[in-house]
PDB file of N, CA and C in Angstrom:
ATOM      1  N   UNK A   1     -11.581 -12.099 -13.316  1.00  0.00           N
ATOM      2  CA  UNK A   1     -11.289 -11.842 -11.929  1.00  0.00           C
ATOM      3  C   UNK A   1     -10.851 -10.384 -11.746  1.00  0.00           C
ATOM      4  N   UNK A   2     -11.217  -9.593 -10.798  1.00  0.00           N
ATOM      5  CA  UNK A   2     -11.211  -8.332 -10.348  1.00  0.00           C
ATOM      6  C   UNK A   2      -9.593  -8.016  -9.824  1.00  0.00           C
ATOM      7  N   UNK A   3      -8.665  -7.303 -10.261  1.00  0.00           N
ATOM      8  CA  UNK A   3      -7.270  -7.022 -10.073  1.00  0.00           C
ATOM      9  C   UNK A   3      -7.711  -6.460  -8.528  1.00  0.00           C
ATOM     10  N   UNK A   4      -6.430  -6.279  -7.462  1.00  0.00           N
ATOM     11  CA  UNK A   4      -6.281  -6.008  -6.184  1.00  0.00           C
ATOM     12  C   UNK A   4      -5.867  -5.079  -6.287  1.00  0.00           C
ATOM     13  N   UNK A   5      -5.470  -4.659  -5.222  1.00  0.00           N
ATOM     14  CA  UNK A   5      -4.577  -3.064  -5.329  1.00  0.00           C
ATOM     15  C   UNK A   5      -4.734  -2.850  -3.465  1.00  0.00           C
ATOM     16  N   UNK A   6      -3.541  -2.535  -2.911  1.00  0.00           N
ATOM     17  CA  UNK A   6      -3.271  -2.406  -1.631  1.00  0.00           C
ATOM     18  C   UNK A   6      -2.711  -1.284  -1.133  1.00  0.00           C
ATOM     19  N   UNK A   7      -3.142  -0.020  -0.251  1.00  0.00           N
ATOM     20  CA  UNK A   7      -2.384   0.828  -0.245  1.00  0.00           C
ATOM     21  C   UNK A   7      -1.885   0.811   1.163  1.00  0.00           C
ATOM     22  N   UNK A   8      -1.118   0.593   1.558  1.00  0.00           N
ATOM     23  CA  UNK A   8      -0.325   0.592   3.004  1.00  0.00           C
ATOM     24  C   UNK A   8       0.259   2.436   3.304  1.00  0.00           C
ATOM     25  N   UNK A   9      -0.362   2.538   3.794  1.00  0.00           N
ATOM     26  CA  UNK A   9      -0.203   3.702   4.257  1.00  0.00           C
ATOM     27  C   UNK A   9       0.199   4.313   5.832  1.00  0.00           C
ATOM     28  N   UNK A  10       1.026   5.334   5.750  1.00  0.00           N
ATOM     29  CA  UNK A  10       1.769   5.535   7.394  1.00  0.00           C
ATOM     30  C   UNK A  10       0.846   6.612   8.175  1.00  0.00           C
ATOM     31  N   UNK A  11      -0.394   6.616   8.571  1.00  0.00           N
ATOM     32  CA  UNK A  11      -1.337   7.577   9.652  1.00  0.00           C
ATOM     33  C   UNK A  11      -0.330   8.827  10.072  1.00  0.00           C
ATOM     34  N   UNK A  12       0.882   8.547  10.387  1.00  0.00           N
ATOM     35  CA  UNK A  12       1.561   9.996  10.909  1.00  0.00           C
ATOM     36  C   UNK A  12       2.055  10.782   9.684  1.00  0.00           C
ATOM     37  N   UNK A  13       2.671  10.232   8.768  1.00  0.00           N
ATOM     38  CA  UNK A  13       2.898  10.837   7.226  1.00  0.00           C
ATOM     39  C   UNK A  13       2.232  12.149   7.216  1.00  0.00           C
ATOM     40  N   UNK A  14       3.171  12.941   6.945  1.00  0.00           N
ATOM     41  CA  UNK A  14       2.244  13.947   6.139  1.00  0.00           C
ATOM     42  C   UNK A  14       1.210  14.874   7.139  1.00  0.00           C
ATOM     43  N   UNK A  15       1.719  14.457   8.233  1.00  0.00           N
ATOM     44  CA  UNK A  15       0.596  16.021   9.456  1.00  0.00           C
ATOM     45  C   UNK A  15      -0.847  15.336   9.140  1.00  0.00           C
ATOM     46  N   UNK A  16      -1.067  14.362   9.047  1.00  0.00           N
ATOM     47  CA  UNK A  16      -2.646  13.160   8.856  1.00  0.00           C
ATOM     48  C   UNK A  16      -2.925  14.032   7.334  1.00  0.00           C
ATOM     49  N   UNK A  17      -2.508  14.309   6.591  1.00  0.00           N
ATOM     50  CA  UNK A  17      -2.800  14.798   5.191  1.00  0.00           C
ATOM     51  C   UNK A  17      -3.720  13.742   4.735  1.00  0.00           C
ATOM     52  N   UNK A  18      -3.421  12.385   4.928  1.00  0.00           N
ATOM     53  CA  UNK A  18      -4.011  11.228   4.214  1.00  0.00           C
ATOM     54  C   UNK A  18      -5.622  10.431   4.182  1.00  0.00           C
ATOM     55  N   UNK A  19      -6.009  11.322   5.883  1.00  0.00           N
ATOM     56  CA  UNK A  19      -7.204  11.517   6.012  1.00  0.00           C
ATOM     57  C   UNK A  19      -8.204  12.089   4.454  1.00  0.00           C
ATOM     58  N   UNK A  20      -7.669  13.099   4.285  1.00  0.00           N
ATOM     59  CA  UNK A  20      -7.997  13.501   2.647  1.00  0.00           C
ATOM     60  C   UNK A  20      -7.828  12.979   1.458  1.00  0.00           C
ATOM     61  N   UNK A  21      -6.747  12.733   1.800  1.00  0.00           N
ATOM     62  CA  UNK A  21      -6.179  12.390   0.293  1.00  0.00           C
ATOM     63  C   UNK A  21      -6.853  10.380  -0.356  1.00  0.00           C
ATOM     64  N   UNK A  22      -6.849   9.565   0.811  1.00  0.00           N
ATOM     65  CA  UNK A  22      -7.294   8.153   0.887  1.00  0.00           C
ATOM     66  C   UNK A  22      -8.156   8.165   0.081  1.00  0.00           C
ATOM     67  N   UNK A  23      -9.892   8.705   0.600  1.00  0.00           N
ATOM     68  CA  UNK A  23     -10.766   8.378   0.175  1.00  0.00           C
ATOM     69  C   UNK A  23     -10.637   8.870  -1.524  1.00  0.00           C
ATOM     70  N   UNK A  24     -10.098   9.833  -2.159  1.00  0.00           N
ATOM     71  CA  UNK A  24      -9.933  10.183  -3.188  1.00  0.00           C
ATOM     72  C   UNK A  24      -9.344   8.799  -4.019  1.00  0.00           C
ATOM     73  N   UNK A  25      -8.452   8.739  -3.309  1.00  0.00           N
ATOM     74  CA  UNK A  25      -7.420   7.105  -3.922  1.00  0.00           C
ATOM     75  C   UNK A  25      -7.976   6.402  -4.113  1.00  0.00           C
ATOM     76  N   UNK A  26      -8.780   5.456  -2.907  1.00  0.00           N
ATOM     77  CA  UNK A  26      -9.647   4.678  -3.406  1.00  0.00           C
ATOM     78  C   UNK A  26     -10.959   4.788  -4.115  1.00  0.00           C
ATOM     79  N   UNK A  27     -11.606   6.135  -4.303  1.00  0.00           N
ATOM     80  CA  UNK A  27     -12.516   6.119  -5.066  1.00  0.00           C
ATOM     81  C   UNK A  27     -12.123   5.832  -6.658  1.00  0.00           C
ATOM     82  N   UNK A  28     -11.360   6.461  -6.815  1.00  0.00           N
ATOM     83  CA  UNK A  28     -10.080   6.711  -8.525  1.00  0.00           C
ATOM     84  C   UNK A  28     -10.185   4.661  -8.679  1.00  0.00           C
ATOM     85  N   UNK A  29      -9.287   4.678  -7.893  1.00  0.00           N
ATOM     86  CA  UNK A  29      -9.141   2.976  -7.986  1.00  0.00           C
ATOM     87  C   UNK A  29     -10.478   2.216  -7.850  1.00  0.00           C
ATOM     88  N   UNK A  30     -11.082   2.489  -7.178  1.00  0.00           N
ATOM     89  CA  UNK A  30     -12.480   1.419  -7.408  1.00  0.00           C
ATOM     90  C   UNK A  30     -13.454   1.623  -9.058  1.00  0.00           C
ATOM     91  N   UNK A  31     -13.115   2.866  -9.261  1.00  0.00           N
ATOM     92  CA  UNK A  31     -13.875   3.791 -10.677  1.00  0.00           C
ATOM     93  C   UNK A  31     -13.072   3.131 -11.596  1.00  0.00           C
ATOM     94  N   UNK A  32     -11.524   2.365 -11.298  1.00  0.00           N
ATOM     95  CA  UNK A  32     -10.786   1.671 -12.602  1.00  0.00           C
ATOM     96  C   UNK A  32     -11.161   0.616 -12.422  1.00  0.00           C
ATOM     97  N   UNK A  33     -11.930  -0.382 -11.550  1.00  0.00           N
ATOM     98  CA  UNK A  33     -12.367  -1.689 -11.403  1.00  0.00           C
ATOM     99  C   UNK A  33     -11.487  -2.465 -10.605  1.00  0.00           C
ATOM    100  N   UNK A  34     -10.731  -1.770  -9.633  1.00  0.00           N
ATOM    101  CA  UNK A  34     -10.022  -2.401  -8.718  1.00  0.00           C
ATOM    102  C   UNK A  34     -10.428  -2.493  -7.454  1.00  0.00           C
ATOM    103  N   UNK A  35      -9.707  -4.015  -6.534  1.00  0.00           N
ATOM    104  CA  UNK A  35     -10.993  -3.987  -5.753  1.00  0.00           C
ATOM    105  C   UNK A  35      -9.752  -3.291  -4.364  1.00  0.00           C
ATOM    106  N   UNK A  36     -10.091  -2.527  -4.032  1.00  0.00           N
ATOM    107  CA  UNK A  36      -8.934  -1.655  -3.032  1.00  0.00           C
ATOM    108  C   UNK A  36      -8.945  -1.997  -1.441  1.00  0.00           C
ATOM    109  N   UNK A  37      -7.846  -2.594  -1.204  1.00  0.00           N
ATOM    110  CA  UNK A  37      -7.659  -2.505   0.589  1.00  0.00           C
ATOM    111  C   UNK A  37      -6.399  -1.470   0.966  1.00  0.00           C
ATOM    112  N   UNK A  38      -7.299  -1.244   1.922  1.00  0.00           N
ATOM    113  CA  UNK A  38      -6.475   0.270   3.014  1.00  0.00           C
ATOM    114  C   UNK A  38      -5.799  -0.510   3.780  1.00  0.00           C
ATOM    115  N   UNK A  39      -4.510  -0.255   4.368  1.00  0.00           N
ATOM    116  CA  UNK A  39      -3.891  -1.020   5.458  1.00  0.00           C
ATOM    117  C   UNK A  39      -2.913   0.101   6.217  1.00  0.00           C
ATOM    118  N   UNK A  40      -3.249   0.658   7.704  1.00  0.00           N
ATOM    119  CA  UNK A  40      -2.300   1.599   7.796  1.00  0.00           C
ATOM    120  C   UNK A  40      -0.789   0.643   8.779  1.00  0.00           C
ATOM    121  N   UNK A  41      -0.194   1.670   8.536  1.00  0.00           N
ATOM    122  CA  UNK A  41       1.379   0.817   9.103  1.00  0.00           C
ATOM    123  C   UNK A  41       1.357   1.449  10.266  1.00  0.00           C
ATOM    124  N   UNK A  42       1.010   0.531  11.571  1.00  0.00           N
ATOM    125  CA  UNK A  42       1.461   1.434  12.965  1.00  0.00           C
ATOM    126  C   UNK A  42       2.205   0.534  13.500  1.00  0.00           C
ATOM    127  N   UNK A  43       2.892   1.076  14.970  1.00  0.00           N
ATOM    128  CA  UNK A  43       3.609   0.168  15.735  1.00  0.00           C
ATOM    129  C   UNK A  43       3.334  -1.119  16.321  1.00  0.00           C
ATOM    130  N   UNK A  44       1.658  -1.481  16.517  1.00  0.00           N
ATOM    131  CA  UNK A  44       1.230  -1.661  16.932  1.00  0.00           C
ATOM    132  C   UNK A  44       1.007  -3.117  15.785  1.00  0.00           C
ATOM    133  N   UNK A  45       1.026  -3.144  14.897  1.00  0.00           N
ATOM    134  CA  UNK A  45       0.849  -3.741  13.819  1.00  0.00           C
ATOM    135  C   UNK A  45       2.094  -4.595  13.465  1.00  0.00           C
ATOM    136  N   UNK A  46       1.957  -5.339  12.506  1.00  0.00           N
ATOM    137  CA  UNK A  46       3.049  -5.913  11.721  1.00  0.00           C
ATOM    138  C   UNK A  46       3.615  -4.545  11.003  1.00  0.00           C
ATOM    139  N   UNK A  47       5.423  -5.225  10.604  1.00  0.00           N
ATOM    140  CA  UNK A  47       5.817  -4.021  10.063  1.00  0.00           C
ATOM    141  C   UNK A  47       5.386  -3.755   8.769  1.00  0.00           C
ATOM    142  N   UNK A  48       6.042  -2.689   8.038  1.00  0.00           N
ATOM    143  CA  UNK A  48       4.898  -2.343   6.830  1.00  0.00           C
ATOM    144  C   UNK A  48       6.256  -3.356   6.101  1.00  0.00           C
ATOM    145  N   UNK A  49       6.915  -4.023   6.146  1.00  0.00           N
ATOM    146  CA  UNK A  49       7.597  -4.471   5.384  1.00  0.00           C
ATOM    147  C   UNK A  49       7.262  -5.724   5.581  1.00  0.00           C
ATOM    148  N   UNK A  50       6.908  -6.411   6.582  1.00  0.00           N
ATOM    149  CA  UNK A  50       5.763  -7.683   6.347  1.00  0.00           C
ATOM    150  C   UNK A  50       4.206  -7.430   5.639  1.00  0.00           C
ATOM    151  N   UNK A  51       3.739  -6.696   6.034  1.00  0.00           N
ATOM    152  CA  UNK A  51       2.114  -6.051   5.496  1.00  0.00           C
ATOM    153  C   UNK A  51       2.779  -6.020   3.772  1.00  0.00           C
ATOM    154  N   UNK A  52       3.746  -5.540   3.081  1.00  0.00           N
ATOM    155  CA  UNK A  52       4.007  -5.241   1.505  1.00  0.00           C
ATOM    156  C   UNK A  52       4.321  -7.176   1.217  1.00  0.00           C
ATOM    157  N   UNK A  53       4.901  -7.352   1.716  1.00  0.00           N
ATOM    158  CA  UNK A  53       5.695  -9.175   1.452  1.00  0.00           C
ATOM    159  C   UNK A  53       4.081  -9.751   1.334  1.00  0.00           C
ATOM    160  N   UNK A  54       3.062 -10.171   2.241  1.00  0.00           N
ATOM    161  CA  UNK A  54       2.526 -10.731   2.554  1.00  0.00           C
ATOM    162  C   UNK A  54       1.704 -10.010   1.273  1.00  0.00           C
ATOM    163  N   UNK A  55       1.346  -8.996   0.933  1.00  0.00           N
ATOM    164  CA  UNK A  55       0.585  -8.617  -0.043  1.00  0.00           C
ATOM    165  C   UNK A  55       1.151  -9.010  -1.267  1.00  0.00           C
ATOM    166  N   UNK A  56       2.036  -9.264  -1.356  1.00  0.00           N
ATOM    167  CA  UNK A  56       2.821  -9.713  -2.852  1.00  0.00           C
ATOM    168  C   UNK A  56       2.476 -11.241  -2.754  1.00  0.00           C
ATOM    169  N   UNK A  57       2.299 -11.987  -1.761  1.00  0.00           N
ATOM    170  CA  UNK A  57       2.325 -13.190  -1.485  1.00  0.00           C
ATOM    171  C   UNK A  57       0.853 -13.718  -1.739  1.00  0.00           C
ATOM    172  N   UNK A  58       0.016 -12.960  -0.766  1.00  0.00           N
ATOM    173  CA  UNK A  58      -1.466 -13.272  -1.667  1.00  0.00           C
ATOM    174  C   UNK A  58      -1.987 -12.381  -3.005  1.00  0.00           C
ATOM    175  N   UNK A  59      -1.143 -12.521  -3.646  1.00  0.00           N
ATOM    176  CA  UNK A  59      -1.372 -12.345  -5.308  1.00  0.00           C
ATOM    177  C   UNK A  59      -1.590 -10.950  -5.177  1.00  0.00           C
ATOM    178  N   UNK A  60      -1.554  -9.550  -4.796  1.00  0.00           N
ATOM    179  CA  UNK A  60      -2.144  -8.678  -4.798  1.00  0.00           C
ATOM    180  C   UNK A  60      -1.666  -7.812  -6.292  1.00  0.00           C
ATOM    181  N   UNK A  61      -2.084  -7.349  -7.363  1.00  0.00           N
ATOM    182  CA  UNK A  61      -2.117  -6.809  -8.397  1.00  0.00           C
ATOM    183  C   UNK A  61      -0.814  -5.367  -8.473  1.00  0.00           C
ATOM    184  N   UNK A  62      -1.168  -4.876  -7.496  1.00  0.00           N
ATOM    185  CA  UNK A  62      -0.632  -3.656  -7.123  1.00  0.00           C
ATOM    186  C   UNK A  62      -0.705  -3.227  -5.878  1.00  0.00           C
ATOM    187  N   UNK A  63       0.568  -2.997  -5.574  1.00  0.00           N
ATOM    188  CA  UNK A  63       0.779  -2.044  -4.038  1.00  0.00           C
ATOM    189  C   UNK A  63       1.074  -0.840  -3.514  1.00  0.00           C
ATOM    190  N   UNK A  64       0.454   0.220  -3.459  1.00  0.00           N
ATOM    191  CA  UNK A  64       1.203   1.284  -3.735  1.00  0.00           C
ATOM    192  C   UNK A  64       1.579   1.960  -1.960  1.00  0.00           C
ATOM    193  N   UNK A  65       2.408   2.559  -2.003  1.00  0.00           N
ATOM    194  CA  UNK A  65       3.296   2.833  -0.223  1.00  0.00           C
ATOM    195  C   UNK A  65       2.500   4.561  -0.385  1.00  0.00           C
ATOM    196  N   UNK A  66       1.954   4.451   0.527  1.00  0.00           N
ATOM    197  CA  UNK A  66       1.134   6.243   0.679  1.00  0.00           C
ATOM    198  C   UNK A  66       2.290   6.560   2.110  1.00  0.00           C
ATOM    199  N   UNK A  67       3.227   7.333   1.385  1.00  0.00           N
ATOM    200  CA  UNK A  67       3.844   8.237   3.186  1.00  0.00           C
ATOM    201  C   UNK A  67       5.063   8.419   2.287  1.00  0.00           C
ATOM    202  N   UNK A  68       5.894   8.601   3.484  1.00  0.00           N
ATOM    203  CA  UNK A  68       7.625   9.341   3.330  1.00  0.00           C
ATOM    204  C   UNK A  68       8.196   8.424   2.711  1.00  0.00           C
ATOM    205  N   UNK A  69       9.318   8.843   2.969  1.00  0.00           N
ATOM    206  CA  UNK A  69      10.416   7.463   2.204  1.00  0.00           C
ATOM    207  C   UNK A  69      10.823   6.537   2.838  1.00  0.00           C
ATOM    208  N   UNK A  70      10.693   6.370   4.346  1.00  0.00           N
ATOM    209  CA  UNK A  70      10.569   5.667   4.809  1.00  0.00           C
ATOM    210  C   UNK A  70       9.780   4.405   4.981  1.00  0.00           C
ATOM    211  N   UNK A  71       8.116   4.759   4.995  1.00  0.00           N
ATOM    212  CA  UNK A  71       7.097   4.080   4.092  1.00  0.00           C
ATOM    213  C   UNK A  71       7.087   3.354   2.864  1.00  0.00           C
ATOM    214  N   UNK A  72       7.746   3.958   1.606  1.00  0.00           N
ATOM    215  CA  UNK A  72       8.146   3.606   0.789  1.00  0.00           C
ATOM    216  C   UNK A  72       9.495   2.241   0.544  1.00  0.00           C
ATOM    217  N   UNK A  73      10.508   3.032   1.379  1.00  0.00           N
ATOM    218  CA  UNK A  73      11.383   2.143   1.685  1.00  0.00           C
ATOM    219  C   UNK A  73      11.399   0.806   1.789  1.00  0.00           C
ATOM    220  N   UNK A  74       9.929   0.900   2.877  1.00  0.00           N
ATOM    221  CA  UNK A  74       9.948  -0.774   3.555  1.00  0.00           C
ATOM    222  C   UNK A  74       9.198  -1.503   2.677  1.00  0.00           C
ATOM    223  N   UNK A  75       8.432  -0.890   1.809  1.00  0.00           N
ATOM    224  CA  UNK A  75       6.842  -1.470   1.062  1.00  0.00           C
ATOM    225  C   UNK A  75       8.250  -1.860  -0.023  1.00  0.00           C
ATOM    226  N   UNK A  76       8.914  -1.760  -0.582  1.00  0.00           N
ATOM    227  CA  UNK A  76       9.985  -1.896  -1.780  1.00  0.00           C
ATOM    228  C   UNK A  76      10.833  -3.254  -1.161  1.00  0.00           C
ATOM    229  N   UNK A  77      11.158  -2.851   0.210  1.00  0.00           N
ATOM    230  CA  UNK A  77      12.044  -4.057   0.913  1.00  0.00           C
ATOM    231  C   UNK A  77      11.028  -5.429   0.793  1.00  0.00           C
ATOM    232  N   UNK A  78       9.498  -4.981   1.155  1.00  0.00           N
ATOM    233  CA  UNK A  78       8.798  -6.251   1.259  1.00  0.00           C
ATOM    234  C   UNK A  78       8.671  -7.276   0.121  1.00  0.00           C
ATOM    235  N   UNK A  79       8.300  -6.009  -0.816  1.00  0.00           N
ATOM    236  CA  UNK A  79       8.306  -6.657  -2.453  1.00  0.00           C
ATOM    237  C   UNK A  79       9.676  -7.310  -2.929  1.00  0.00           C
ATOM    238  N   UNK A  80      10.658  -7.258  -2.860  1.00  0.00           N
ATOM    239  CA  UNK A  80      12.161  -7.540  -3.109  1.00  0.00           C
ATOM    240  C   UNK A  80      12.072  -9.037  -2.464  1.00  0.00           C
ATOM    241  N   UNK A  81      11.315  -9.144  -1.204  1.00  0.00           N
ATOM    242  CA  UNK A  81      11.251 -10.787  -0.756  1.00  0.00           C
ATOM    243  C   UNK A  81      10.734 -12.125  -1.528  1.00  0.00           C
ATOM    244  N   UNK A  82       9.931 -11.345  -2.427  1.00  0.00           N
ATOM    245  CA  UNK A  82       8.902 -12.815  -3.168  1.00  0.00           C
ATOM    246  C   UNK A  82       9.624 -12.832  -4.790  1.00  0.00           C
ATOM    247  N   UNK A  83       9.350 -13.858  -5.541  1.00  0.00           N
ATOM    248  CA  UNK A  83       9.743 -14.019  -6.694  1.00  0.00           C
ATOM    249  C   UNK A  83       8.449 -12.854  -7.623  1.00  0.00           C
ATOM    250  N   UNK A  84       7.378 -13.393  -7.411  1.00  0.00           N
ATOM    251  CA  UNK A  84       6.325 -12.555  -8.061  1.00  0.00           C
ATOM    252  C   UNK A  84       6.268 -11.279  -7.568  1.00  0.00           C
ATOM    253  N   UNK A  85       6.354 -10.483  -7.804  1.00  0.00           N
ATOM    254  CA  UNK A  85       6.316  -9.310  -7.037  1.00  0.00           C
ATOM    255  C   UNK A  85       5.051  -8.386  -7.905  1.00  0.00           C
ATOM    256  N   UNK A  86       4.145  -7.245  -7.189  1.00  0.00           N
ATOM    257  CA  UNK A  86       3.028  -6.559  -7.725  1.00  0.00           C
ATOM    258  C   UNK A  86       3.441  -5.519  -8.468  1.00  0.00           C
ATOM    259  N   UNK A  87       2.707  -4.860  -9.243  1.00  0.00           N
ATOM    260  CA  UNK A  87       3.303  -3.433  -9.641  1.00  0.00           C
ATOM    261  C   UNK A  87       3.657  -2.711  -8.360  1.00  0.00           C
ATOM    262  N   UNK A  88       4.251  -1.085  -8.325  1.00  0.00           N
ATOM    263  CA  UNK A  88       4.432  -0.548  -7.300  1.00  0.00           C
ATOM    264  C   UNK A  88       3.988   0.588  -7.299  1.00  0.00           C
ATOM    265  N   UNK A  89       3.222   1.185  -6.775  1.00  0.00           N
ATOM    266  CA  UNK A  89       2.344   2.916  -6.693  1.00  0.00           C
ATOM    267  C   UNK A  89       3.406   2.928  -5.675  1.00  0.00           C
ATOM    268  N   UNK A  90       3.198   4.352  -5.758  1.00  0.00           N
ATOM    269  CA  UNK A  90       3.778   5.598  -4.457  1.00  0.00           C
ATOM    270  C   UNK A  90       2.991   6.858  -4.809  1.00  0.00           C
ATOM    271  N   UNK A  91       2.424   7.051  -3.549  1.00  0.00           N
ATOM    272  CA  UNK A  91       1.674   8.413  -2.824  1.00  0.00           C
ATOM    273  C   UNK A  91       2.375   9.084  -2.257  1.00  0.00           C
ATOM    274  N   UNK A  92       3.383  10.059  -2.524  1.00  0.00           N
ATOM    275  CA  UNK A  92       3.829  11.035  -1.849  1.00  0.00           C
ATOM    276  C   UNK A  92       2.450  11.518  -0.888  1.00  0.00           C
TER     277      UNK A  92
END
């Protein structure tokens, strides 16, 4: 079975830096045999601290938080909710 990998990422982070930097990420990660979902964190959305929980919850391999520390923050708070919890990336 093909490992997951989730990057929740914050669109305002970074002056849209991430526009660039994403597709690089997930190319790297698909080239290691992972199968990669993008998820950005807006207001508009669930918080990124439900979006990280819920990814730990459907089995996801690895999660890594692309943004500030704030971003980070919540993706760490989400994981802290489940017993199983994923590895943890961070994308400055």
């Amino acid at each position: 079975m093909q490992k997951r990998a989730m990057i929740i990422y914050n669109p305002a982070a970074g002056k849209n830096k991430f526009r660039k930097l994403l597709p690089d990420a997930e190319r790297i990660l698909t080239e290691a045999d992972l199968e990669v979902t993008l998820v950005p964190s807006t207001p508009k959305q669930k918080s990124t601290t439900e979006i990280a929980r819920h990814a730990a919850e459907s089995g996801y391999d690895i999660v890594i938080a692309a943004g500030g520390d704030g971003t980070v923050n919540e993706v760490v708070n989400g994981l802290m909710q489940v017993e199983k919890r994923p590895k943890l990336g961070i994308l400055p």
